[in-house]
Protein backbone atom coordinates (compact mmCIF):
# COMPACT_ATOMS: atom_id res chain seq x y z
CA UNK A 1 48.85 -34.09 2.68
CA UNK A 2 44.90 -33.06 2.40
CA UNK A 3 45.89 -29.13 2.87
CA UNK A 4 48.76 -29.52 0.49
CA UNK A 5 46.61 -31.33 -2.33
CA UNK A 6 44.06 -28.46 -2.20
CA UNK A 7 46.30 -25.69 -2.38
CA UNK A 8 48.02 -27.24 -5.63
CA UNK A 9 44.20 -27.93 -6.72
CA UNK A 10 43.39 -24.01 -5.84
CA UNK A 11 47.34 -23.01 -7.75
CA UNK A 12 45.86 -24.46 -10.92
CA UNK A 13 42.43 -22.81 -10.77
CA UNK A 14 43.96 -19.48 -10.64
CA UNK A 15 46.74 -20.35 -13.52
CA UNK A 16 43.28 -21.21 -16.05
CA UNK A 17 41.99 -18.19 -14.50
CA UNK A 18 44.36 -16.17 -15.33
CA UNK A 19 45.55 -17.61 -18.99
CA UNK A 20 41.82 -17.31 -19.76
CA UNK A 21 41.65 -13.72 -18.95
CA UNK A 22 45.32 -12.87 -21.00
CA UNK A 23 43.81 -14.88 -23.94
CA UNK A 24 40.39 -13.07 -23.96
CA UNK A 25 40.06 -10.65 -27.06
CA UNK A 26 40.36 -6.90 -26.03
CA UNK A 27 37.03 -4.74 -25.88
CA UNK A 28 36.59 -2.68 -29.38
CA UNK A 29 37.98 0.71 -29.13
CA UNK A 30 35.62 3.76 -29.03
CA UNK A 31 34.47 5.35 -32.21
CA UNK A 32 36.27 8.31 -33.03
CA UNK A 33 34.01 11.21 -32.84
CA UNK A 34 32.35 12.95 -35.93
CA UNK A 35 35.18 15.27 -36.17
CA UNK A 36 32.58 17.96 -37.11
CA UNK A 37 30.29 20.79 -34.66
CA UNK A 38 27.25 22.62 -35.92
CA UNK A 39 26.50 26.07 -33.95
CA UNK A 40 25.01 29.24 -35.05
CA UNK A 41 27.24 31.63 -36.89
CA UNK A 42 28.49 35.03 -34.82
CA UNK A 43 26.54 37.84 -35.03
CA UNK A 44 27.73 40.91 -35.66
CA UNK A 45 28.81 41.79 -32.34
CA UNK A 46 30.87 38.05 -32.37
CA UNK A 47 28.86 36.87 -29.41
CA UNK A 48 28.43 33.30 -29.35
CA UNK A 49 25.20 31.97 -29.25
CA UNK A 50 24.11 28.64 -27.60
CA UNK A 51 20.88 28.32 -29.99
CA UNK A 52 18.88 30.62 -32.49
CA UNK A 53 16.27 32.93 -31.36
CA UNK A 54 13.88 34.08 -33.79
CA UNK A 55 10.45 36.38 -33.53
CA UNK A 56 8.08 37.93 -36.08
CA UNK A 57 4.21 38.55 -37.23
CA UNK A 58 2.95 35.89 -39.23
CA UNK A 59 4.24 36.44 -42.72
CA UNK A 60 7.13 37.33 -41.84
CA UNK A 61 10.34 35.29 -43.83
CA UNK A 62 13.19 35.26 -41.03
CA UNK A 63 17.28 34.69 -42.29
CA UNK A 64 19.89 33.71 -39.90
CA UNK A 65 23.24 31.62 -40.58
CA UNK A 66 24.39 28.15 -39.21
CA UNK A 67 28.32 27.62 -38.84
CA UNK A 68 29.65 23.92 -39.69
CA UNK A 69 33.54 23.53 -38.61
CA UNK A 70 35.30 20.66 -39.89
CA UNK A 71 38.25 19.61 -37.71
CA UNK A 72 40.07 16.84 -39.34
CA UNK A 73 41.97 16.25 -42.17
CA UNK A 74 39.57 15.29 -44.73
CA UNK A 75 36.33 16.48 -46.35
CA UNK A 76 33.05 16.28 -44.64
CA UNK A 77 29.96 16.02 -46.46
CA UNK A 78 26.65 17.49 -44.23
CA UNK A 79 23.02 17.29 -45.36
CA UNK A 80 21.16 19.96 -43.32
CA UNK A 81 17.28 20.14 -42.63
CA UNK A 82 14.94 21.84 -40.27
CA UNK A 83 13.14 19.54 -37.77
CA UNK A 84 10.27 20.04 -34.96
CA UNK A 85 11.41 19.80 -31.54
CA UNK A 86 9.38 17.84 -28.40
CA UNK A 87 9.31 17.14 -25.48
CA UNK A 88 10.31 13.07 -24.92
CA UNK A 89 7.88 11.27 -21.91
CA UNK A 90 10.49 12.08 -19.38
CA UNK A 91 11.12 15.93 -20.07
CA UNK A 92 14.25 15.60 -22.10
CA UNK A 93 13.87 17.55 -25.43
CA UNK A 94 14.35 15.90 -28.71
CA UNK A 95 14.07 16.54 -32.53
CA UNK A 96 12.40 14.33 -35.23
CA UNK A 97 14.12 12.01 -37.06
CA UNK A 98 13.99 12.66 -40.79
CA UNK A 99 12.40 9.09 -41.21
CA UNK A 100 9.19 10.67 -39.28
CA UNK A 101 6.17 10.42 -41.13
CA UNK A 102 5.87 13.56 -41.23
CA UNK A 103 9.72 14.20 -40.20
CA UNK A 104 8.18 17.60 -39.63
CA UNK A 105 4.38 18.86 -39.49
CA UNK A 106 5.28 22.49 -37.43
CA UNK A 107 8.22 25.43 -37.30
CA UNK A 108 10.32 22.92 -38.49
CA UNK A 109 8.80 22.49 -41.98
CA UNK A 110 8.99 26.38 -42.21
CA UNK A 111 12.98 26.25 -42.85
CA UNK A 112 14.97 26.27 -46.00
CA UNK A 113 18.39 26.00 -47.06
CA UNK A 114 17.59 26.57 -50.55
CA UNK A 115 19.75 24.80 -52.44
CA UNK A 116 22.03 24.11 -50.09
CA UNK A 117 21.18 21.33 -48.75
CA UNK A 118 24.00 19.33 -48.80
CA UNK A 119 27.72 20.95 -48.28
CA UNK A 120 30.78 20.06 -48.25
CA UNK A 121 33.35 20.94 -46.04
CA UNK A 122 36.91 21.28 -46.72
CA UNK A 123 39.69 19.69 -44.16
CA UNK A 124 40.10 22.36 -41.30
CA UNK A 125 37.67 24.70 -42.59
CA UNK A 126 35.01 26.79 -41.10
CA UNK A 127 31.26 27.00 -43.96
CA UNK A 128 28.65 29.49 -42.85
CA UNK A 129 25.67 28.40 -44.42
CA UNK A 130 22.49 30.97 -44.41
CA UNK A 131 18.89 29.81 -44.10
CA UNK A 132 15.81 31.17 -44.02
CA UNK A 133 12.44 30.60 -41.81
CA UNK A 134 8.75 31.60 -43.34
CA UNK A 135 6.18 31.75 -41.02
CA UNK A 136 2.89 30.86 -42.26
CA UNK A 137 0.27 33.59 -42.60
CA UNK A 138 -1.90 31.71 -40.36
CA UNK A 139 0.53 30.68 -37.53
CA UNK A 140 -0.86 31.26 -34.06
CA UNK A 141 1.13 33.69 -31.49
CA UNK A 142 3.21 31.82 -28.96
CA UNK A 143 6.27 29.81 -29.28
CA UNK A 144 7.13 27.16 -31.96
CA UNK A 145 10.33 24.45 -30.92
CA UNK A 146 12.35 23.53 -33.97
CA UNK A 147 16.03 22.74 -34.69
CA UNK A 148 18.66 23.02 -37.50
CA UNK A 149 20.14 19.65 -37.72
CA UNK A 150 23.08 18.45 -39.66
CA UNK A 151 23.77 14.96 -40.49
CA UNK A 152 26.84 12.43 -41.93
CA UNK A 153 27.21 8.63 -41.77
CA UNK A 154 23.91 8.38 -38.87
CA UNK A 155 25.78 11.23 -36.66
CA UNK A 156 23.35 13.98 -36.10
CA UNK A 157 24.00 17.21 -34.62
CA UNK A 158 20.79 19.84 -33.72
CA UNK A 159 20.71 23.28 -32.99
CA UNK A 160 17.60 24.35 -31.12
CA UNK A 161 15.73 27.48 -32.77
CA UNK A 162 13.68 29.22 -30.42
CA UNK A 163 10.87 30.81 -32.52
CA UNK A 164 8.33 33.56 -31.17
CA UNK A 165 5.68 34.43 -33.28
CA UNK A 166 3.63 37.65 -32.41
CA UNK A 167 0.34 37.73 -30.63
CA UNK A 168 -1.30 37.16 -27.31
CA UNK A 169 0.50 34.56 -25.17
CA UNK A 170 -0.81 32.25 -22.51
CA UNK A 171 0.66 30.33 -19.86
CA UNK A 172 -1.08 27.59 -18.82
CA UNK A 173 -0.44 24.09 -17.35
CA UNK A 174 -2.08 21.17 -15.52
CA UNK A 175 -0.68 18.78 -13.03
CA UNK A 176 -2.62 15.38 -13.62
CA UNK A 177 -1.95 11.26 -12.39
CA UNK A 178 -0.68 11.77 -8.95
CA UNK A 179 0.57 9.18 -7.47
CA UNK A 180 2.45 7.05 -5.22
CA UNK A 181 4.80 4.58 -5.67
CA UNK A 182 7.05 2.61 -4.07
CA UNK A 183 7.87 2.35 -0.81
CA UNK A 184 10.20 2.92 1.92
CA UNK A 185 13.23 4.71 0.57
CA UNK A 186 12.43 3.92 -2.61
CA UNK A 187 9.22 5.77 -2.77
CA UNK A 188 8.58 8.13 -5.22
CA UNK A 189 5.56 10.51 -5.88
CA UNK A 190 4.72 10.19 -9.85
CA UNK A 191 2.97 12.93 -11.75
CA UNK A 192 2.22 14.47 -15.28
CA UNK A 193 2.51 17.85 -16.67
CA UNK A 194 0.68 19.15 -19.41
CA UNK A 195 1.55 22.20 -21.24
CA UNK A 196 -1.93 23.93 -22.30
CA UNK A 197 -0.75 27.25 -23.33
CA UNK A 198 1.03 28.84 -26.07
CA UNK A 199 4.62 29.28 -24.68
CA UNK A 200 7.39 27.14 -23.20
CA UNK A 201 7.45 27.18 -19.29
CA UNK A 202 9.83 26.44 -16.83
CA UNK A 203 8.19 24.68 -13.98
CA UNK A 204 8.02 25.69 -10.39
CA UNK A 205 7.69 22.18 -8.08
CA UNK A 206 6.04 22.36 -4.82
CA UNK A 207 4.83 19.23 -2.92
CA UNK A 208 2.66 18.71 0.28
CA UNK A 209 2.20 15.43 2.34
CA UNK A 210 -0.59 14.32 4.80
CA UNK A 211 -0.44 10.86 6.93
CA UNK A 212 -3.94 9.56 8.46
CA UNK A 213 -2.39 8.19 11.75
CA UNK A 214 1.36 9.63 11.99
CA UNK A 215 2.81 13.19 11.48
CA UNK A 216 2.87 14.78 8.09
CA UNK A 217 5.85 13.06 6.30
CA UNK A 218 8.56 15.35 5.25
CA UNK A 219 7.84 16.10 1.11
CA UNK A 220 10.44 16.33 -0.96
CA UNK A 221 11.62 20.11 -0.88
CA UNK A 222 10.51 22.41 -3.41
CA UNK A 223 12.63 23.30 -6.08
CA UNK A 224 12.61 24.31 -9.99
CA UNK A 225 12.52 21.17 -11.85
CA UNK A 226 15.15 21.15 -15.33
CA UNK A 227 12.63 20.47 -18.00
CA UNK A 228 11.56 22.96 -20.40
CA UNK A 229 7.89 21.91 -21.14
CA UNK A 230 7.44 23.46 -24.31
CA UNK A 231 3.75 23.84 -25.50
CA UNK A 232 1.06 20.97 -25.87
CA UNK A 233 3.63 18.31 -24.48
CA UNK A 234 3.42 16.67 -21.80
CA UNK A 235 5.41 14.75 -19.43
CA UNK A 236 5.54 12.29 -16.80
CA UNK A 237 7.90 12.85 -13.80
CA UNK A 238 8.85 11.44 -10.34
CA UNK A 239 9.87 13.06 -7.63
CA UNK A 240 12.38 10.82 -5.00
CA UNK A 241 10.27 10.56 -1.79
CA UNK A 242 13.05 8.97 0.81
CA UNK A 243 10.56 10.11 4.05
CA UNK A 244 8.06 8.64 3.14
CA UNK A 245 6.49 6.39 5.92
CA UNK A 246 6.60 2.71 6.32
CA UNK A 247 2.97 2.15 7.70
CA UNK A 248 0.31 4.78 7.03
CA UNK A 249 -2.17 6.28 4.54
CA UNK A 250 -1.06 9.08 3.50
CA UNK A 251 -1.84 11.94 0.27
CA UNK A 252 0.54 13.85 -1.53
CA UNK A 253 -0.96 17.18 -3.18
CA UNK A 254 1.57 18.53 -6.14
CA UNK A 255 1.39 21.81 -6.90
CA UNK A 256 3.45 23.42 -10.03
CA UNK A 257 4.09 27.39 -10.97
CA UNK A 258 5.54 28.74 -14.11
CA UNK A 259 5.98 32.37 -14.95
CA UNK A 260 3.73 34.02 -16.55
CA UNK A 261 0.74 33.21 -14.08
CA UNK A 262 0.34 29.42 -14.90
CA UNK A 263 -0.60 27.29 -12.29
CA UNK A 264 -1.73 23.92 -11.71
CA UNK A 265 -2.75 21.25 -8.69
CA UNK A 266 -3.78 17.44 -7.98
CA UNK A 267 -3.43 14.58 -5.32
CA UNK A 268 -3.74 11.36 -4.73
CA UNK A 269 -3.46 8.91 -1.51
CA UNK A 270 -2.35 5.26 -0.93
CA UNK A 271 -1.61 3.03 2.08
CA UNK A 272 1.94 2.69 2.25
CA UNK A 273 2.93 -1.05 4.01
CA UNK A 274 6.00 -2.55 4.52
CA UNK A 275 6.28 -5.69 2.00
CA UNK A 276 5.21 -9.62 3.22
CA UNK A 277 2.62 -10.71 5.50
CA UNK A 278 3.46 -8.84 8.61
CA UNK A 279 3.28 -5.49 7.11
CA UNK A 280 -0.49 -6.56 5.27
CA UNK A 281 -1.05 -7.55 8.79
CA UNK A 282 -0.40 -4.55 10.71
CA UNK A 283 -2.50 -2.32 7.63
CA UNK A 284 -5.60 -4.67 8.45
CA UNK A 285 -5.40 -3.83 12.49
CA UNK A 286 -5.03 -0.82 11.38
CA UNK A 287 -7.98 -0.39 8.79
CA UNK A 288 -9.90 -2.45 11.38
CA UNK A 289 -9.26 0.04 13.92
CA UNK A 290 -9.89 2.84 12.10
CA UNK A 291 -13.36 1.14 10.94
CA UNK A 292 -14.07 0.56 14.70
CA UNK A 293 -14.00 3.89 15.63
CA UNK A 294 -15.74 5.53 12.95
CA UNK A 295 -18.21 3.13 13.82
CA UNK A 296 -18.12 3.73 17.59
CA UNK A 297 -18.39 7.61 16.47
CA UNK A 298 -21.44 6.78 14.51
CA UNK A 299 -23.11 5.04 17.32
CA UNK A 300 -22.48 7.60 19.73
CA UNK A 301 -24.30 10.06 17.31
CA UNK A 302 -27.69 8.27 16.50
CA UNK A 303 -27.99 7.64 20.26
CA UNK A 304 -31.38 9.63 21.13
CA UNK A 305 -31.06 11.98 24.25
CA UNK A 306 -32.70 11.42 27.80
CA UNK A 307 -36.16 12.88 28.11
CA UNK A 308 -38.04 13.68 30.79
CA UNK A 309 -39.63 10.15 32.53
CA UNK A 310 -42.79 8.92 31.85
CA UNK A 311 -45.55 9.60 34.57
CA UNK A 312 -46.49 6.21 37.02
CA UNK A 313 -49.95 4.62 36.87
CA UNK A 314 -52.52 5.39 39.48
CA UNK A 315 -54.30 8.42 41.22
CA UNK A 316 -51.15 10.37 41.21
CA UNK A 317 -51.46 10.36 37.10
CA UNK A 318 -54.35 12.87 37.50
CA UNK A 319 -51.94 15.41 39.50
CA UNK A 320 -51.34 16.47 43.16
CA UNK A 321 -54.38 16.27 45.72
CA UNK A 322 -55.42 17.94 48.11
CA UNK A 323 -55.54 16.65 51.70
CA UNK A 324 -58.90 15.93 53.54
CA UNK A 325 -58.86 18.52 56.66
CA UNK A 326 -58.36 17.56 59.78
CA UNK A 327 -59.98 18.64 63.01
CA UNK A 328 -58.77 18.96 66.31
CA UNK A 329 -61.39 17.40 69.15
CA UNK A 330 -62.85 20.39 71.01
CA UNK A 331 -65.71 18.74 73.12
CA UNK A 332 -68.17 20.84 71.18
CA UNK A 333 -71.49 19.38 69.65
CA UNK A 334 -71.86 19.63 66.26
């Protein structure tokens, strides 16, 4: 009778359990998407372009078109404006918002629709819309990240516009903040790049690891990283660092390449222990042990050498006599 009453007691559970989950109000249904693209307009060969790409002297007012295609069935209305572009702290690249203050203080001040900025867009209809970019007099050579966005009802769409403007062009970047962290497979080396030239590079990641006791670690394997570090950002990355040992000091020395000639370096070093007591116990022995010898070594090296031994007290100080002579008895007088 026990077994029986807790099954029925069980039955019922699941019978709430289930009327509970039939009665429960259905998740809210995705938003429908904008129902509108932004791209750049064909050129004249019809090639389609992923982003613009514009170059000229200082001076120079640049014109290119941006294509808005409305798929649905009713009107769209767009506001368009130009907009900086940056790096974000992890690499990704971003645009201003237009409730910046300044939305825009670089390349992306230096584009106009005219008058046109605001359009409407017919049901199933394709609007070319043509702006133009001035840059300043002044500007300096190198690159300059913007983006053409278009917005509607807090949906924004941005098209980057990569913008060269004539000169001399450096590439230049530092690797700073090396560290470790983590542990175990969840280690991960942590670093920052900083962009201190004029162009956008694409970075080059090479790492090398040291251990004071074991073997060099394996380092995470070298490899292109997928940021575009566009010029004066900077970013902070981590590389995944699975080898890394559970018990050992050990420095990691990051070195990143970019065409062009840029190149940078750092390090840094940290004792790497497994977590609770026993692990801070077996880094003490071994900081201990490491102390020991180094003092052991140092010992050993202020010892003074053996010199020759000191001379003994007494007639034999004075040096090496000579022997009274002897004579042999003849029978002779003398």
């Amino acid at each position: 009778m026990p077994v029986l009453h807790t099954l029925r007691r069980a039955g019922a559970v699941l019978l709430l359990a289930a009327a509970a989950l039939y009665a429960a109000p259905a998740p809210p249904a995705a938003a429908d998407e904008p129902g509108w693209t932004a791209e750049p307009a064909a050129g004249t060969a019809a090639a389609v372009r992923p982003y613009f790409y514009l170059a000229g002297a200082p001076g120079t007012v640049l014109e290119d078109r941006l294509a808005l295609v409305n798929t649905t069935d009713r009107e769209r209305i767009l506001t368009l404006r130009g907009a900086d572009a940056h790096n974000t702290a992890d690499g990704a690249l971003a645009v201003r918002p237009a409730t910046a203050a300044p939305a825009t203080r670089g390349a992306g001040s230096w584009i106009s629709f005219g008058t046109a900025t605001t359009v409407t867009v017919p049901p199933r209809t394709r609007a070319v819309v043509p702006f133009t970019l001035t840059v300043p007099p002044a500007s300096a050579p190198g690159d300059h990240p913007a983006a053409v966005v278009a917005a509607e009802a807090g949906h924004e769409a941005a098209v980057r516009v990569h913008l060269r403007v004539g000169g001399p062009t450096l590439a230049a970047l530092t690797v700073e903040d090396v560290a470790v962290r983590g542990r175990g497979r969840s280690a991960a080396i942590a670093y920052t790049l900083v962009n201190r030239g004029n162009v956008a590079l694409a970075p080059e990641l090479r790492i090398r690891t040291d251990a004071l006791i074991g073997d060099p670690p394996a380092a995470p394997r070298a490899r292109t990283l997928p940021v575009e570090l566009l010029p004066g950002q900077r970013v902070e990355l981590t590389e995944p660092w699975p080898g890394a040992p559970a018990l050992d000091r050990v420095r990691v020395t990051v070195t990143v390449t970019a065409p062009g000639g840029a190149r940078g370096e750092a390090g840094g070093s940290r004792w790497l222990v497994p977590g609770g007591l026993p692990g801070w116990t077996g880094a003490g022995l071994l900081g201990l042990g490491a102390t020991t010898a180094a003092a052991l070594h140092l010992v050993r090296g202020r010892r003074p050498e053996p010199g020759p031994a000191p001379a003994p007290d007494g007639p034999s100080a004075a040096g090496p006599t000579t022997p009274a002579p002897h004579h042999e008895p003849t029978g002779a007088a003398r």
